[in-house]
Protein backbone atom coordinates (compact mmCIF):
# COMPACT_ATOMS: atom_id res chain seq x y z
CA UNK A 1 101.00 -132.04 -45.65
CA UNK A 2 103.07 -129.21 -46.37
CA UNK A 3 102.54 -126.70 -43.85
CA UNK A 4 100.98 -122.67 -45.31
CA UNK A 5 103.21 -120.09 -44.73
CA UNK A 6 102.17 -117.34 -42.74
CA UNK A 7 101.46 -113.99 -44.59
CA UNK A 8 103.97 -111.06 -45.01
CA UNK A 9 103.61 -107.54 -44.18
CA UNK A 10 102.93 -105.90 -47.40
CA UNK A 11 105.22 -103.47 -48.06
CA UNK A 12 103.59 -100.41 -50.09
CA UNK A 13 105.36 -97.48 -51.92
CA UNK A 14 105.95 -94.24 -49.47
CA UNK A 15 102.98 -92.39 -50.58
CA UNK A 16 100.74 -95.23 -48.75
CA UNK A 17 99.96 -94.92 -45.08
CA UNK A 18 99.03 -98.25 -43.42
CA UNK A 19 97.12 -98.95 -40.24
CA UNK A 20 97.06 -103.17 -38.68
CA UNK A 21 93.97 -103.88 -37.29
CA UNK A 22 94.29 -107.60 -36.60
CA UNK A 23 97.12 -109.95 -37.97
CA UNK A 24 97.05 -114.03 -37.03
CA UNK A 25 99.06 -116.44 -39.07
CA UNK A 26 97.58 -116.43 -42.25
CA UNK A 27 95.42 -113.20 -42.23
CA UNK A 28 95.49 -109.44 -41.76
CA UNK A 29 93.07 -106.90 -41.76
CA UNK A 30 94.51 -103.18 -42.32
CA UNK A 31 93.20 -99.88 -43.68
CA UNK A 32 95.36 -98.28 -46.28
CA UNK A 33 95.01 -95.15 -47.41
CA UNK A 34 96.74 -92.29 -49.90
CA UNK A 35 95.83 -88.90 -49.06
CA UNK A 36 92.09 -88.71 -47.97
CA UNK A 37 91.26 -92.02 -49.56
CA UNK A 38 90.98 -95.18 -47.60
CA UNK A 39 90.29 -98.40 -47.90
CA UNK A 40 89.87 -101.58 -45.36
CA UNK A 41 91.92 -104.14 -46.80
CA UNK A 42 91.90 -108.37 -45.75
CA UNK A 43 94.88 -109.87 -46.95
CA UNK A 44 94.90 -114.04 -46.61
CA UNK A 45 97.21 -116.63 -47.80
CA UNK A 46 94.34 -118.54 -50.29
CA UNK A 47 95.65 -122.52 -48.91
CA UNK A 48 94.38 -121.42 -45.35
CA UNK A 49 91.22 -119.04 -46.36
CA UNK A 50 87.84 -119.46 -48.03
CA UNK A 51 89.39 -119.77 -51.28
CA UNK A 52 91.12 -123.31 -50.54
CA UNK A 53 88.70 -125.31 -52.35
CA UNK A 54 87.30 -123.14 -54.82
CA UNK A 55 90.93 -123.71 -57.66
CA UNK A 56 93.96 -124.97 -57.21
CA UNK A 57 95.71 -122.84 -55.09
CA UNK A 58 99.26 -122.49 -54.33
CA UNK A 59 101.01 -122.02 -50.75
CA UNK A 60 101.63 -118.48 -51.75
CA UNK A 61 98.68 -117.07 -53.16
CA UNK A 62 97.15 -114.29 -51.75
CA UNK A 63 93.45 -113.15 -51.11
CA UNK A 64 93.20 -109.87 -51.26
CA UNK A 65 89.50 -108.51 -49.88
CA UNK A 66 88.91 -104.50 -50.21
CA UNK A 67 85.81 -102.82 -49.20
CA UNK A 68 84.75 -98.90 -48.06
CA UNK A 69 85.71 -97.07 -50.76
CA UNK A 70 85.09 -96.07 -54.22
CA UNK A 71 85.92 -98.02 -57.39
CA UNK A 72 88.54 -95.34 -59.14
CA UNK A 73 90.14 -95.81 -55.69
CA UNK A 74 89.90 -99.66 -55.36
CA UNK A 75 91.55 -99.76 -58.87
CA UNK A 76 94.39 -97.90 -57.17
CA UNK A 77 94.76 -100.32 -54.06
CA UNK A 78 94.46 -103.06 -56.46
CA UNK A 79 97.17 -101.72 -58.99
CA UNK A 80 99.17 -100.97 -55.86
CA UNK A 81 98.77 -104.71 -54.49
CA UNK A 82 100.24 -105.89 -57.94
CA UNK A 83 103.15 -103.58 -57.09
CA UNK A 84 103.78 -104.40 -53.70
CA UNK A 85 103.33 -108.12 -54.21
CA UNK A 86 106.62 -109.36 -55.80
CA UNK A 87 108.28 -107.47 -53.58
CA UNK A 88 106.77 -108.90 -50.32
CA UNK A 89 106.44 -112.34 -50.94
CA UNK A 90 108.70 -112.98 -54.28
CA UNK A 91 107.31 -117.07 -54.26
CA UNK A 92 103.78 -115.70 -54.80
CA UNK A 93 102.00 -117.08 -57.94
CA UNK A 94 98.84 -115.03 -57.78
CA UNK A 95 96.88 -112.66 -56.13
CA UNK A 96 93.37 -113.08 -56.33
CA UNK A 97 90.72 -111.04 -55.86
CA UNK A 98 86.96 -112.31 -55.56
CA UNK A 99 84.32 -109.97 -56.48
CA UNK A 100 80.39 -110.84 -56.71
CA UNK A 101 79.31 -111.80 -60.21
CA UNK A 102 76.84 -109.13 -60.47
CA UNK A 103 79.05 -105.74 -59.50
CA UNK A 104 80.28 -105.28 -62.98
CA UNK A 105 82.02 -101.98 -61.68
CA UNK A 106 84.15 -104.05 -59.40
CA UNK A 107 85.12 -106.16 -62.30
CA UNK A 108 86.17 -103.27 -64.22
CA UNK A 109 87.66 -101.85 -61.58
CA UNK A 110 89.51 -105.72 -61.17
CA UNK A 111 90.21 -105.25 -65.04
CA UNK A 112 91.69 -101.46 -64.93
CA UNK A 113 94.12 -102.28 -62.24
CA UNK A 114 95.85 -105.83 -64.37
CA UNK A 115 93.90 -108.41 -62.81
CA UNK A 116 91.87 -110.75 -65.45
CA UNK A 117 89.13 -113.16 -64.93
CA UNK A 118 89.65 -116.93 -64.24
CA UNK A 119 85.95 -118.51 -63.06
CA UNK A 120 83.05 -118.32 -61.32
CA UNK A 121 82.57 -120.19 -58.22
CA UNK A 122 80.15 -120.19 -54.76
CA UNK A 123 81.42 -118.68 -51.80
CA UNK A 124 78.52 -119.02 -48.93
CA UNK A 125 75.32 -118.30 -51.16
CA UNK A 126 76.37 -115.84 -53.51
CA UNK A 127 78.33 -116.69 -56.99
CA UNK A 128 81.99 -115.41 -56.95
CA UNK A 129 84.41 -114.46 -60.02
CA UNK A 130 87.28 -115.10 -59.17
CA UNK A 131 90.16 -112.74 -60.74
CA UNK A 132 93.74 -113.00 -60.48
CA UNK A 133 97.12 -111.39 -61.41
CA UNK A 134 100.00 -113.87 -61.75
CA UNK A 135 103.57 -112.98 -61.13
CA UNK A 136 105.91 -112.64 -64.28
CA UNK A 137 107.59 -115.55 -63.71
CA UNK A 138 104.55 -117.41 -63.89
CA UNK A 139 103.01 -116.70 -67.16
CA UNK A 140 106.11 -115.99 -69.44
CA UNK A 141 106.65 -118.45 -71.91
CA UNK A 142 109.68 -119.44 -74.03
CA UNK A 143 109.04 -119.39 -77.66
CA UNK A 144 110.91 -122.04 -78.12
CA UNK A 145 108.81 -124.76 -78.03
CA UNK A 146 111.16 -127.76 -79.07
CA UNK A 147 113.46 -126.67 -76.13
CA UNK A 148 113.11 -128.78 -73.17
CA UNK A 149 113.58 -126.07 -69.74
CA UNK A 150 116.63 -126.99 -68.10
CA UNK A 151 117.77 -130.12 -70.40
């Protein structure tokens, strides 16, 4: 079994102040914050978190949990996750975000900031959508199709 890598610091733009609460090898709980606004943020690598068996995750996806604060400013966190992302962990496929299937301002929220909706799925007792945003590299195609990559 290939061993899960343990999570990165994420490293926001300037304009973000960041406070650890907790970190172990796969998790992290912080509160980020611009200005006024803050937010307390769980970031866990999917392949060691409640996410495991709910898609096919890979050893660098991210969970990325955000509660206590309001949806214009969880679209910013999010948006600012997508940002910081590549540049953290440049091997990470996806970062996925799983919001309850009944807070449609969540979901648009999810939506605003880039991610896009994948499935539904049962966390506990309550249905899940899962959303995700997927690094560049993993979703750009080569119009080409008769070329064979790397032949």
């Amino acid at each position: 079994m290939i061993p899960v890598p343990p999570i990165p610091d994420l490293q926001l733009a300037p304009q973000w102040h960041t406070e650890l609460l907790h970190r172990r090898r796969h998790a992290q709980d912080m509160i980020i914050g611009r200005g006024a606004d803050t937010a307390a943020v769980h970031v866990e690598r999917c392949a060691a978190g409640r996410l495991r068996a709910s898609y096919p995750v890979g050893l660098h996806d991210l969970e990325l949990q955000v509660d206590g604060c309001g949806i214009e400013f969880l679209a910013n966190v999010l948006s600012e996750a997508i940002e910081a992302v590549p540049l953290t962990d440049p091997q990470c496929r996806r970062l996925v975000l799983a919001v309850p299937a009944d807070e449609s301002s969540r979901v648009a929220a999810a939506e605003a900031a880039g991610f896009r909706y994948v499935v539904n799925v049962d966390l506990g007792d309550t249905e899940h959508s899962l959303f995700a945003w997927e690094a560049a590299w993993v979703t750009r195609t080569d119009p080409d199709l008769d070329r064979v990559p790397d032949a």
